[in-house]
N, C-alpha and C. Protein backbone atom coordinates (compact mmCIF):
# COMPACT_ATOMS: atom_id res chain seq x y z
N UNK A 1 45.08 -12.63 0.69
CA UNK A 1 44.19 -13.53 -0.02
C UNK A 1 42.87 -12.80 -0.26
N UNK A 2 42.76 -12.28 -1.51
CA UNK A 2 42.01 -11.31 -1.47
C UNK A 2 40.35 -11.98 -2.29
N UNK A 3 40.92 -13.30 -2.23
CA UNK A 3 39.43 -14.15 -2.86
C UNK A 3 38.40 -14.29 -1.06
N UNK A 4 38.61 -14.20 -0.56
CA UNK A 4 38.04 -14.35 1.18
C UNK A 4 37.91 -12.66 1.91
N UNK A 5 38.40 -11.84 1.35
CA UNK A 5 38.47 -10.52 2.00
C UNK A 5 37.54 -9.74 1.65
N UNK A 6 36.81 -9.69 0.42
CA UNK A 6 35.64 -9.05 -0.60
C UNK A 6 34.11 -9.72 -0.32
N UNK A 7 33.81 -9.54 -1.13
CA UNK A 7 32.13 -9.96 -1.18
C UNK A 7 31.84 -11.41 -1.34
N UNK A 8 31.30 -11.72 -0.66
CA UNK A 8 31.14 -13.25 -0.53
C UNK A 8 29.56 -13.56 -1.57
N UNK A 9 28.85 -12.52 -1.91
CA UNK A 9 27.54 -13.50 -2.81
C UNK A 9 27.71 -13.38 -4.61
N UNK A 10 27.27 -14.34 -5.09
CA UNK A 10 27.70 -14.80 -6.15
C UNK A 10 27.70 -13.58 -6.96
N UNK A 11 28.51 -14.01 -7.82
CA UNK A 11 29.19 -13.40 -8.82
C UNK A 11 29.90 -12.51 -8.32
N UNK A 12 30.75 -12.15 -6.87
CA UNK A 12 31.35 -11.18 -6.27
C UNK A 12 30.63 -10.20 -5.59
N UNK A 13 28.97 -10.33 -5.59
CA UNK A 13 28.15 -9.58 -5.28
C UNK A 13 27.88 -9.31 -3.16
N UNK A 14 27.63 -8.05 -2.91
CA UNK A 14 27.81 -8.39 -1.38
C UNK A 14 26.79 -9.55 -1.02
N UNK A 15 26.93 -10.08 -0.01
CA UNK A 15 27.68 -9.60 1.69
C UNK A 15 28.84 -9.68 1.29
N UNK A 16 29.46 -8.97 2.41
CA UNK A 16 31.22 -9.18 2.78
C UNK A 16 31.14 -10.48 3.60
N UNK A 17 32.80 -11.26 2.73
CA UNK A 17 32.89 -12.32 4.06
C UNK A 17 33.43 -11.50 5.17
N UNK A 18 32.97 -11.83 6.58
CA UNK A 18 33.18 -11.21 7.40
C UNK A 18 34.49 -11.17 7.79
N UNK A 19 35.25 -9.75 8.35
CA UNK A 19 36.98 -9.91 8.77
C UNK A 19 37.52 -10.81 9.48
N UNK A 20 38.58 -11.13 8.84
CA UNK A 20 39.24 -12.67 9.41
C UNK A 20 39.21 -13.79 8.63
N UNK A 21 38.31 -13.80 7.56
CA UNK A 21 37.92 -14.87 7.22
C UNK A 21 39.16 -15.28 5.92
N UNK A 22 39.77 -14.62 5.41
CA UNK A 22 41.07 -14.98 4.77
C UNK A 22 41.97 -16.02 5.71
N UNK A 23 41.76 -15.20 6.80
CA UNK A 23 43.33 -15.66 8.08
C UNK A 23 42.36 -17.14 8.59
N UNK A 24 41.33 -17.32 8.29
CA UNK A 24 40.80 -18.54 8.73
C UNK A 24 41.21 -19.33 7.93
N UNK A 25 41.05 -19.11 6.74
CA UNK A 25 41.10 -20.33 5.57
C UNK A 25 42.91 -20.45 5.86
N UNK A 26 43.46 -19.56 5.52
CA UNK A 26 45.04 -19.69 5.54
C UNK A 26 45.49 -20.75 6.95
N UNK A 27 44.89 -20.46 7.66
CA UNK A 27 45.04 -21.21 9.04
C UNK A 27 44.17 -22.63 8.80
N UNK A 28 43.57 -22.59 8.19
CA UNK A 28 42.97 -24.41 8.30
C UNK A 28 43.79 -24.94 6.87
N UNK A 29 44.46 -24.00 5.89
CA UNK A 29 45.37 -24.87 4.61
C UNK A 29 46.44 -24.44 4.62
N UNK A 30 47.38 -24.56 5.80
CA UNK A 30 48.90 -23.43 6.20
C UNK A 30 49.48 -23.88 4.67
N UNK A 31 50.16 -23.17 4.07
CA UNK A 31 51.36 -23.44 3.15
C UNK A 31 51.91 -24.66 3.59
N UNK A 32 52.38 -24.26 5.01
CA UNK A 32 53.32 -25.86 5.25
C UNK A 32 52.65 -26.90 4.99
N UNK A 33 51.70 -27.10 4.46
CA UNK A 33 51.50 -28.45 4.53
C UNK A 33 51.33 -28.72 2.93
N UNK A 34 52.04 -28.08 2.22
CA UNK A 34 51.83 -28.26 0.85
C UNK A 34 53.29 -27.87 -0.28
N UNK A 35 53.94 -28.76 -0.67
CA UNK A 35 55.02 -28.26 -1.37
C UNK A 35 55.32 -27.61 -2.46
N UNK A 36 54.20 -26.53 -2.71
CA UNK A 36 53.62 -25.37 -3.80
C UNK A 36 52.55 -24.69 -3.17
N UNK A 37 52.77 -22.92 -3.26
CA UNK A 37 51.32 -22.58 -3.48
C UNK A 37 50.51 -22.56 -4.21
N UNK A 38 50.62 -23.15 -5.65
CA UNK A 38 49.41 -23.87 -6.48
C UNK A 38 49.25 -24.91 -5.67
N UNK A 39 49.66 -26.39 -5.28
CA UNK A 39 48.61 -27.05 -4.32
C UNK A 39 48.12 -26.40 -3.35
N UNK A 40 48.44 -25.65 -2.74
CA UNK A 40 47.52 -25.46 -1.27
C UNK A 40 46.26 -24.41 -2.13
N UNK A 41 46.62 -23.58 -2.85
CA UNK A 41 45.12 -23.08 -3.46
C UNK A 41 44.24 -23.94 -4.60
N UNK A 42 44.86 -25.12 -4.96
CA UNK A 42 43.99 -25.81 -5.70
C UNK A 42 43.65 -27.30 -4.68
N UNK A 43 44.04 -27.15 -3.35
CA UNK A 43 43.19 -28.24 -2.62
C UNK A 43 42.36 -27.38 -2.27
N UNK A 44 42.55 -26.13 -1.79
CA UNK A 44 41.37 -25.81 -0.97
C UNK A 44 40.50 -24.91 -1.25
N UNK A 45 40.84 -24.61 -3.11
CA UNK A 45 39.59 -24.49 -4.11
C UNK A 45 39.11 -25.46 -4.26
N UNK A 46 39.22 -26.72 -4.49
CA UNK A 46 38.65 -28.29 -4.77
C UNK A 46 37.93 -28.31 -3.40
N UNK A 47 38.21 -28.50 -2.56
CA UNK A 47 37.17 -28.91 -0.78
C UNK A 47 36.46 -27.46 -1.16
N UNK A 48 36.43 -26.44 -1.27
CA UNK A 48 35.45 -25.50 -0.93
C UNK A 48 34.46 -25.55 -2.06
N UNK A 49 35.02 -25.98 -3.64
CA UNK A 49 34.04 -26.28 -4.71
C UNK A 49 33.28 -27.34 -4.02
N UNK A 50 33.97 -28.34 -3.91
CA UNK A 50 32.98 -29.65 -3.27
C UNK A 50 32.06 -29.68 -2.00
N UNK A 51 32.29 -28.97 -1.02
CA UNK A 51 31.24 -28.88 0.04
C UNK A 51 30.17 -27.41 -0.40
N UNK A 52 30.29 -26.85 -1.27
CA UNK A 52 29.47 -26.17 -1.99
C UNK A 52 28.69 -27.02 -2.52
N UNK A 53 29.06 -27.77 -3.42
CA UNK A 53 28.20 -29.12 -3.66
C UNK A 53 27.40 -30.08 -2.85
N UNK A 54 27.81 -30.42 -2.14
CA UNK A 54 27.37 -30.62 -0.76
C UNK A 54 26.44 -30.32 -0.29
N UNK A 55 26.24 -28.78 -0.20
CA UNK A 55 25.38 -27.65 0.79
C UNK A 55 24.41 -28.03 -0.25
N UNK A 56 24.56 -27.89 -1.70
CA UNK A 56 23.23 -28.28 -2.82
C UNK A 56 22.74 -29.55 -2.46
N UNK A 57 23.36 -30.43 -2.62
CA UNK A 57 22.89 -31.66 -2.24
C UNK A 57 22.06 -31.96 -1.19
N UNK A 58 22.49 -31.33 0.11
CA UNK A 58 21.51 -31.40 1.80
C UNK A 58 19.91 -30.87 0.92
N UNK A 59 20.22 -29.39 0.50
CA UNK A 59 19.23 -28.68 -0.06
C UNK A 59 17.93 -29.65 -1.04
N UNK A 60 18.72 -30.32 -2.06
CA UNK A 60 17.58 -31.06 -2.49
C UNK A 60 17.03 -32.75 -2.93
N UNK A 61 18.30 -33.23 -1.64
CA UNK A 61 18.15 -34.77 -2.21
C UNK A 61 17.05 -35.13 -1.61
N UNK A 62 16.09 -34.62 -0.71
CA UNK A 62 14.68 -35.35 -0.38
C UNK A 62 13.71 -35.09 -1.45
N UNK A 63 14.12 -34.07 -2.38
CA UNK A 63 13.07 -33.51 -2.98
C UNK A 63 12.88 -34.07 -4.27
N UNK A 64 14.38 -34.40 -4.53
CA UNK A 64 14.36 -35.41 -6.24
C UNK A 64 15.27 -36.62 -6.19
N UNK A 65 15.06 -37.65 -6.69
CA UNK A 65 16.57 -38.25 -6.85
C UNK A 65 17.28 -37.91 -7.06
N UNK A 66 18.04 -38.26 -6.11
CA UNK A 66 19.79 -37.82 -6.57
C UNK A 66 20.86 -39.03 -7.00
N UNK A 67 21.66 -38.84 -7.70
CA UNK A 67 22.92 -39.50 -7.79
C UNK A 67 24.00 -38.70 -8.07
N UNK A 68 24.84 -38.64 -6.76
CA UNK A 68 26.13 -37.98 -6.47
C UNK A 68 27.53 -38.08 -6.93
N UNK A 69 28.31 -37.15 -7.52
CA UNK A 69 29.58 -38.46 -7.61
C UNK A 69 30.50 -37.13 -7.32
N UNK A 70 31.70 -37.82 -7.39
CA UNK A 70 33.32 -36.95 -7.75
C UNK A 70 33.90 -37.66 -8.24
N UNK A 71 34.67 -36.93 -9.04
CA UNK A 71 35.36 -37.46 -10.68
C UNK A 71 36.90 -37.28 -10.01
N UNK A 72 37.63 -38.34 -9.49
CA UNK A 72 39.14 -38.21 -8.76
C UNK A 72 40.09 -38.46 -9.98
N UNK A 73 39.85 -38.40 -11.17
CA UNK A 73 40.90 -38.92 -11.75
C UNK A 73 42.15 -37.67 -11.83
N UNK A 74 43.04 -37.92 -11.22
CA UNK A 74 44.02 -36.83 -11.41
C UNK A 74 44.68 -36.79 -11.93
N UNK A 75 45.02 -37.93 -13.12
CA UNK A 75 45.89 -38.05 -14.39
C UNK A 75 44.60 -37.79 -15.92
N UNK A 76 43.70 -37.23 -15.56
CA UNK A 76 43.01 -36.82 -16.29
C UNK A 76 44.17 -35.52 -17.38
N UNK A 77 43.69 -35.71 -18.73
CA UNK A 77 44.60 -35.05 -19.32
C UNK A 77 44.30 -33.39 -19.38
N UNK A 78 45.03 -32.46 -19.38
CA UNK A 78 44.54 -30.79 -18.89
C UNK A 78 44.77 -30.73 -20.90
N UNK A 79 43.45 -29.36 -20.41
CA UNK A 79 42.62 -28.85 -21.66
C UNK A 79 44.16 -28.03 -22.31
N UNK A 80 45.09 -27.48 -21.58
CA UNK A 80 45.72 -26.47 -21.83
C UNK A 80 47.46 -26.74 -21.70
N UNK A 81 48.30 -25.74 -22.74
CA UNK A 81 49.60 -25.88 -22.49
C UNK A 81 50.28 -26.94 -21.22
N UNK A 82 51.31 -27.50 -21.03
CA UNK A 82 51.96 -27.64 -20.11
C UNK A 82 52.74 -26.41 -19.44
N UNK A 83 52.46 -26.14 -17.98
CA UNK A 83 52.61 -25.14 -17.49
C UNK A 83 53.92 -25.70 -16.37
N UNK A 84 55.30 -25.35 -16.26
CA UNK A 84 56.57 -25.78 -15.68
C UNK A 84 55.60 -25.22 -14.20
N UNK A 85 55.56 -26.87 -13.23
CA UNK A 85 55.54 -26.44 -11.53
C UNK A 85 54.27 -26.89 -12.07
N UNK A 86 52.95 -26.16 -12.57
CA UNK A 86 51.65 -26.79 -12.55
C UNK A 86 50.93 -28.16 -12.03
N UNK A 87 50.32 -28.62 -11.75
CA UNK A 87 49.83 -29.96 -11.36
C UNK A 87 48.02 -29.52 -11.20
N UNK A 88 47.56 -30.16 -12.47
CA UNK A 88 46.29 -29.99 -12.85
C UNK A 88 45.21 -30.83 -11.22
N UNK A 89 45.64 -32.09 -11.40
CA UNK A 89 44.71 -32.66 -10.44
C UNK A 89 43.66 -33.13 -11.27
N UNK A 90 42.43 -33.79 -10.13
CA UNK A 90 41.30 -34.22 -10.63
C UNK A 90 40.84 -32.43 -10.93
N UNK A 91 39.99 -31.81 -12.02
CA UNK A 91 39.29 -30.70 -12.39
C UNK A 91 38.21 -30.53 -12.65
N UNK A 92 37.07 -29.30 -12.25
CA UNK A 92 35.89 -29.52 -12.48
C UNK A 92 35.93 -29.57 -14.34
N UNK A 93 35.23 -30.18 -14.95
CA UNK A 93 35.30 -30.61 -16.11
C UNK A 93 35.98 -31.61 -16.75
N UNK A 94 36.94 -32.24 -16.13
CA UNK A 94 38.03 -33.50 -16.47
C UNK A 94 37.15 -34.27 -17.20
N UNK A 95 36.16 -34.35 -16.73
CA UNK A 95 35.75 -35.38 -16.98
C UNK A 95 34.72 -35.60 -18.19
N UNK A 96 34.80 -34.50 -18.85
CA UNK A 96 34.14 -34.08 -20.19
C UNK A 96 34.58 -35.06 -21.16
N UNK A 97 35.95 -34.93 -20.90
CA UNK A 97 36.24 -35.60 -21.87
C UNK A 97 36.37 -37.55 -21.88
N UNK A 98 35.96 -37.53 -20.69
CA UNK A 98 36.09 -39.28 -20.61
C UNK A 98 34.18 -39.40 -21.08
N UNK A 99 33.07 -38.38 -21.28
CA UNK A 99 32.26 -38.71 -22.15
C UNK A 99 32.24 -38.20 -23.50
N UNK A 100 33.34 -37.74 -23.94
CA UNK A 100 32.59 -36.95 -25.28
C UNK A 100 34.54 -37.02 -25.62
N UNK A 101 34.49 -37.88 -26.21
CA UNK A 101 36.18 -38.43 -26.74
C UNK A 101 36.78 -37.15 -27.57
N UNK A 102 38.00 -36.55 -27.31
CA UNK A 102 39.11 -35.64 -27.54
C UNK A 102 38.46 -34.08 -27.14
N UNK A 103 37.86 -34.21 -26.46
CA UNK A 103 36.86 -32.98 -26.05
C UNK A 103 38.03 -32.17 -25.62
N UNK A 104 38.47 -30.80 -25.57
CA UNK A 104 39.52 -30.26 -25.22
C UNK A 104 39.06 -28.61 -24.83
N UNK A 105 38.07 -28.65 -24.56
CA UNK A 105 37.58 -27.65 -23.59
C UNK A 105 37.46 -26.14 -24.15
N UNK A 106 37.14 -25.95 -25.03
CA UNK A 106 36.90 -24.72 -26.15
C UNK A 106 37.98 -24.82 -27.21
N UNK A 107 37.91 -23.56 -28.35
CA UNK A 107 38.98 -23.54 -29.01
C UNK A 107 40.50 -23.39 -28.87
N UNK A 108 40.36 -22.83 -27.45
CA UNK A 108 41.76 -22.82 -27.65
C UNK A 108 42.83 -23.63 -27.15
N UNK A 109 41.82 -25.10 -26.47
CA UNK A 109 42.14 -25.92 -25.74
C UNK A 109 42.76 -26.74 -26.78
N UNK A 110 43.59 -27.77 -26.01
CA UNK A 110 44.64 -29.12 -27.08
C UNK A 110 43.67 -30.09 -26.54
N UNK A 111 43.66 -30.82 -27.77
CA UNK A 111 43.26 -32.35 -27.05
C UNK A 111 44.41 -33.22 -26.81
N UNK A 112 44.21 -34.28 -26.18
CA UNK A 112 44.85 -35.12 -25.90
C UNK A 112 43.35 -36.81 -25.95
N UNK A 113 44.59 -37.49 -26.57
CA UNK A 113 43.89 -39.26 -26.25
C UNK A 113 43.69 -39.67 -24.67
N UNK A 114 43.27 -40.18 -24.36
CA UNK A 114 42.86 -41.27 -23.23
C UNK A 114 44.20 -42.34 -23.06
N UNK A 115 44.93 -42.82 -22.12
CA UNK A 115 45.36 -43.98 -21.88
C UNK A 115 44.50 -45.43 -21.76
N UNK A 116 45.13 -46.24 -21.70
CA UNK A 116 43.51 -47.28 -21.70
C UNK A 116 43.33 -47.25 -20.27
N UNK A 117 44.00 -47.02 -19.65
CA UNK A 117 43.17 -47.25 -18.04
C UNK A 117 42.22 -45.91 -17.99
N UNK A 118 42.56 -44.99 -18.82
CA UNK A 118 41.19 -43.86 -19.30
C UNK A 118 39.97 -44.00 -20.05
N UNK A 119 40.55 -45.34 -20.82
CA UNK A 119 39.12 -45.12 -21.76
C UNK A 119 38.27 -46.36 -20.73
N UNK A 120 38.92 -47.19 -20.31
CA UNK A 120 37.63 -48.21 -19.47
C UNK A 120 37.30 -47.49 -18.78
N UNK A 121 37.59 -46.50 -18.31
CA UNK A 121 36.77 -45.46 -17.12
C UNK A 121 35.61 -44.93 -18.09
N UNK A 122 36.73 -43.93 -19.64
CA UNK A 122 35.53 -43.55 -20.31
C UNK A 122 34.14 -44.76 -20.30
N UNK A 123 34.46 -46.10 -20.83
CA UNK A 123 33.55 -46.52 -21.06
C UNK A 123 32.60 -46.80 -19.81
N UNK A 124 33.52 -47.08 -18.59
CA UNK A 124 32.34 -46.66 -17.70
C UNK A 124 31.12 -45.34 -17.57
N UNK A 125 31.44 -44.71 -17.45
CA UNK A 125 31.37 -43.28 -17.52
C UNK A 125 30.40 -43.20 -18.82
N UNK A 126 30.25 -43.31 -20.23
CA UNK A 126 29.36 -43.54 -21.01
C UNK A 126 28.18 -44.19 -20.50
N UNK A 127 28.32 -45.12 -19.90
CA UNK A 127 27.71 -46.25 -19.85
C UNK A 127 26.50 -45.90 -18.74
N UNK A 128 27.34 -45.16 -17.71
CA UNK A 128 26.31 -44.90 -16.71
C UNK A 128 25.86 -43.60 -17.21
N UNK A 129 26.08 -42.91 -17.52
CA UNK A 129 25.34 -41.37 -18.29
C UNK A 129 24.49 -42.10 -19.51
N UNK A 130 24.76 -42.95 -20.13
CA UNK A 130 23.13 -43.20 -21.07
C UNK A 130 22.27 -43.76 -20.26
N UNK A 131 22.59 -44.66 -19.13
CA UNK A 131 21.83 -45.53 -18.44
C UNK A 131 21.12 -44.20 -17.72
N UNK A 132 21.13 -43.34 -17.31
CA UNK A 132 20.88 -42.04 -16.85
C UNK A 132 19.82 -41.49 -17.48
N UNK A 133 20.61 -41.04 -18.67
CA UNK A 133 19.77 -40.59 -19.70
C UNK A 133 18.53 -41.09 -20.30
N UNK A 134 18.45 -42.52 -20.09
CA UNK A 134 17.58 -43.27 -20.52
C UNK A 134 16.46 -43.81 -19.45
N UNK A 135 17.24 -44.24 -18.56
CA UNK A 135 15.88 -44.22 -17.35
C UNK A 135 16.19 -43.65 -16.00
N UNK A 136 16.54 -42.30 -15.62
CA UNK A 136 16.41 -41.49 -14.44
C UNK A 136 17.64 -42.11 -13.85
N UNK A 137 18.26 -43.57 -13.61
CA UNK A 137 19.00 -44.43 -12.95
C UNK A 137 20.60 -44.79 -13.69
N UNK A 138 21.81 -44.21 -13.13
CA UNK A 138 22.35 -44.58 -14.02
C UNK A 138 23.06 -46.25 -14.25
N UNK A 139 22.05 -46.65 -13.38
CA UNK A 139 23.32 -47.98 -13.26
C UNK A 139 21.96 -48.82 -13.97
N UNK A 140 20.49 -47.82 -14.92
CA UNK A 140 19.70 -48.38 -15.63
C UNK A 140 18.58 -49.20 -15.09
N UNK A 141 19.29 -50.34 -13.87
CA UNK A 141 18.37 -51.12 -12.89
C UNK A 141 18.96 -50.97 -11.95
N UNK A 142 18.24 -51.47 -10.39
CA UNK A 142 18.77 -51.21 -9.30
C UNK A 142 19.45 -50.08 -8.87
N UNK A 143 20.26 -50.49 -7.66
CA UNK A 143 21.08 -49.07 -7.17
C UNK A 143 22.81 -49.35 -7.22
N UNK A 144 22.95 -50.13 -7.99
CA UNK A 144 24.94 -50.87 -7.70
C UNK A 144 25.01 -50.27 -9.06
N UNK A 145 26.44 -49.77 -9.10
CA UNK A 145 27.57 -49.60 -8.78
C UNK A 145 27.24 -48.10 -8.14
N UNK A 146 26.15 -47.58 -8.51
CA UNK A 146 26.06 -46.20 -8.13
C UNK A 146 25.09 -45.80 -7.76
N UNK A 147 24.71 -45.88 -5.75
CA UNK A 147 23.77 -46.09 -5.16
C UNK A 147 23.17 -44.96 -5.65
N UNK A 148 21.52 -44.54 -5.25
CA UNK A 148 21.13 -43.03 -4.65
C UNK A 148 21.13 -42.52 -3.22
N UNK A 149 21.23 -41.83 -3.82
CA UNK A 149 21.97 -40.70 -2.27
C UNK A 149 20.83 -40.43 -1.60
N UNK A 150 20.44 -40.87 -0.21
CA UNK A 150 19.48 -40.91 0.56
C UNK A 150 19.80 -39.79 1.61
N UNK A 151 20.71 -39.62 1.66
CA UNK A 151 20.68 -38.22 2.87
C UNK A 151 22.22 -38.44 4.19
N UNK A 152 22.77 -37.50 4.52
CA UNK A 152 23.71 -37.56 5.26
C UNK A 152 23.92 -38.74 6.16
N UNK A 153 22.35 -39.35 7.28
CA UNK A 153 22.92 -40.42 7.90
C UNK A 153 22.93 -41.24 7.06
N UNK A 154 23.00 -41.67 5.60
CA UNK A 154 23.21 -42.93 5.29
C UNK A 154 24.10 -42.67 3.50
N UNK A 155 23.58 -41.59 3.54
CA UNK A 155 24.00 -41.37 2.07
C UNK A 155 25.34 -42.09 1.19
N UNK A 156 25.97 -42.33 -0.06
CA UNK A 156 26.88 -42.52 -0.47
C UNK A 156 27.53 -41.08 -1.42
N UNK A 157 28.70 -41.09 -1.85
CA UNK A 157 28.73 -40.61 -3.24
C UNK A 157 29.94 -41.43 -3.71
N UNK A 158 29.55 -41.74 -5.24
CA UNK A 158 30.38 -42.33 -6.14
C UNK A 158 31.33 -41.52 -6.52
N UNK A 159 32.70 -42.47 -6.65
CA UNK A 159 33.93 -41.59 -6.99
C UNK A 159 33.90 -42.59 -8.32
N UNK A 160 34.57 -41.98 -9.35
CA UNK A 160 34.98 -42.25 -10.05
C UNK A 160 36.52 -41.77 -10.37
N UNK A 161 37.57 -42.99 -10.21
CA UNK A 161 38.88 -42.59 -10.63
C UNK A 161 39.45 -44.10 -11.27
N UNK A 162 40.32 -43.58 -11.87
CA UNK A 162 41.21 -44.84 -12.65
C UNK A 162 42.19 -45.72 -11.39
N UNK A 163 42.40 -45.35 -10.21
CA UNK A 163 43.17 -46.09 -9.92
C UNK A 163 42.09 -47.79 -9.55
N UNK A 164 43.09 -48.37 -8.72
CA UNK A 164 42.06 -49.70 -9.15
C UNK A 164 41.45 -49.85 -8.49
N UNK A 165 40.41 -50.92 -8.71
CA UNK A 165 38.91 -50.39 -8.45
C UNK A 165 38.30 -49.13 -9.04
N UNK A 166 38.49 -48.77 -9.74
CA UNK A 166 38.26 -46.98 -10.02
C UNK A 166 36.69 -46.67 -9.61
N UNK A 167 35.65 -47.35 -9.37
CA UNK A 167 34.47 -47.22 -9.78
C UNK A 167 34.37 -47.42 -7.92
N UNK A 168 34.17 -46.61 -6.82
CA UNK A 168 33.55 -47.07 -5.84
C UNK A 168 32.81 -46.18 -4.94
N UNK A 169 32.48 -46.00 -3.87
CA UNK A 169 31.58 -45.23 -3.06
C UNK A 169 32.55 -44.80 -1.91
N UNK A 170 32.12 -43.92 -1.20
CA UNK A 170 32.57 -42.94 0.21
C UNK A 170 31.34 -42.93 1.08
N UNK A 171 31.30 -42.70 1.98
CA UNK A 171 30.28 -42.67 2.68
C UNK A 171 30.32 -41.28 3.32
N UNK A 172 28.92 -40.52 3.15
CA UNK A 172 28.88 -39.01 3.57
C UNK A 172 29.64 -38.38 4.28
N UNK A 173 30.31 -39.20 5.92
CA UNK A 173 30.78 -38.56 6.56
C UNK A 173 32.62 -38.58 6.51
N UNK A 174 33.02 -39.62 5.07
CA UNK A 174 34.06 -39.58 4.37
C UNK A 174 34.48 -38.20 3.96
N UNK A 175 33.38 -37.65 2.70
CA UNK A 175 33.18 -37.36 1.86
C UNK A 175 33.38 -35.96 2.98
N UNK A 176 32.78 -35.59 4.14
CA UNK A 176 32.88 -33.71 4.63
C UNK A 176 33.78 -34.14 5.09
N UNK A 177 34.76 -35.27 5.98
CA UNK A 177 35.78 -35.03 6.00
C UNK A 177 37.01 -34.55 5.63
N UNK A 178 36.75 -35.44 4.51
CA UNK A 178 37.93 -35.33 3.16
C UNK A 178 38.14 -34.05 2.78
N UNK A 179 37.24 -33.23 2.26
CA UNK A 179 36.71 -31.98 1.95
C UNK A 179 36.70 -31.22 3.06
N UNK A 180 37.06 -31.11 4.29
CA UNK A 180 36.57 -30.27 5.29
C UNK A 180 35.37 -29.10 5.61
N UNK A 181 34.50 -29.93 5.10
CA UNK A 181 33.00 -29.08 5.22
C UNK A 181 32.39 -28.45 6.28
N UNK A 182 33.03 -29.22 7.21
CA UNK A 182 32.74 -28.72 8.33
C UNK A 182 32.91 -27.07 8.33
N UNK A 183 34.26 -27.07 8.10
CA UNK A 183 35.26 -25.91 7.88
C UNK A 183 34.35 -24.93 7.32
N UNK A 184 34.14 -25.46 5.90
CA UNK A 184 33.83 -24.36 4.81
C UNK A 184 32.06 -24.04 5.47
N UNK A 185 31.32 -25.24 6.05
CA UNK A 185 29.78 -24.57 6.60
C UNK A 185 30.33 -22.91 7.01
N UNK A 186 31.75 -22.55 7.72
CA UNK A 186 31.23 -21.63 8.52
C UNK A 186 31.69 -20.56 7.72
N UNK A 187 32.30 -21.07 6.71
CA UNK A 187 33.13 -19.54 5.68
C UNK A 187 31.19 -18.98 4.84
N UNK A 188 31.20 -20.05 4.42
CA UNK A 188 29.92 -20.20 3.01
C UNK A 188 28.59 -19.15 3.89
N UNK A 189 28.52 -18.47 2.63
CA UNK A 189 27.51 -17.50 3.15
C UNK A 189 26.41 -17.33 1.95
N UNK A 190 25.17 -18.35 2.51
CA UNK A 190 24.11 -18.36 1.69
C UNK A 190 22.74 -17.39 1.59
N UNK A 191 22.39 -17.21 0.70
CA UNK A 191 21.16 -16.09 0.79
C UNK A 191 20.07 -17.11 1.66
């Protein structure tokens, strides 16, 4: 696993992650527990994208408002070919297209329509990004459906997914669970 064996600062740039640290990750996402090695490297690219997020978040939610979310929809439609064995998942960007209708992710991407249990999400999802856009808040007034994120002992983050209820909250110590942040604090190597 040669994404954990090389240089750990951005853009591939040194430090080295330190030796072992492949055989760590492999050992906290064994194969066995996944019936593809595309899932086991696209869960535990997804938890290591997301508690990266995370680590930003600790960093500056005292300093500005925040409003947090993750976009779970995993029947979100993929930018690209159908790939035999593939399983897209929720993706960073999925969710482009539930604001900006047939969006298909550059040129060489396909679009695809929305189902309707996609577009009431879209229209959620519009709705709170103008409310955003328009006054700092996306839920426009107050803090419901999509609190602000006050900080680990109390914090929320909003998920957004189509199943039902699609629109609801996690509570911080959900949220590093789920993700195993714990985990990734000790891989992640920050300047």
């Amino acid at each position: 696993m040669a994404t954990y064996s090389g240089n750990a600062g951005p853009g591939g740039s040194p430090p080295l992650y330190p030796a072992g640290t492949a055989d760590r990750v492999l050992e906290q996402y064994p194969l066995t527990d996944y019936p593809t090695p595309q899932l086991q490297w696209r869960t535990l690219s997804s938890d290591r994208f997301a508690c990266n997020m995370y680590h930003a978040v600790q960093l500056l939610y005292d300093k500005v408002p925040m409003y947090v979310y993750e976009f779970r929809d995993g029947t979100a439609p993929f930018y690209f070919p159908e790939m035999p064995g593939f399983v897209a998942g929720a993706y960073h960007t999925g969710d482009s297209q539930y604001i900006f209708p047939l969006y298909h992710g550059g040129p060489m991407g396909i679009t695809h329509p929305l189902n309707a249990a996609q577009e009431e999400l879209s229209d959620h999802v519009v709705a709170i990004w103008t409310n955003f856009a328009k006054t700092g808040n996306p839920n426009g007034l107050g803090n419901s459906p999509w609190p602000r994120y006050t900080g680990p002992n109390g914090g929320l983050w909003f998920i957004q997914d189509i199943r039902p209820a699609g629109l609801s909250t996690v509570t911080d110590a959900q949220f590093v669970a789920e993700h195993q942040c714990e985990f990734w604090e000790t891989v992640f190597i920050f300047p």
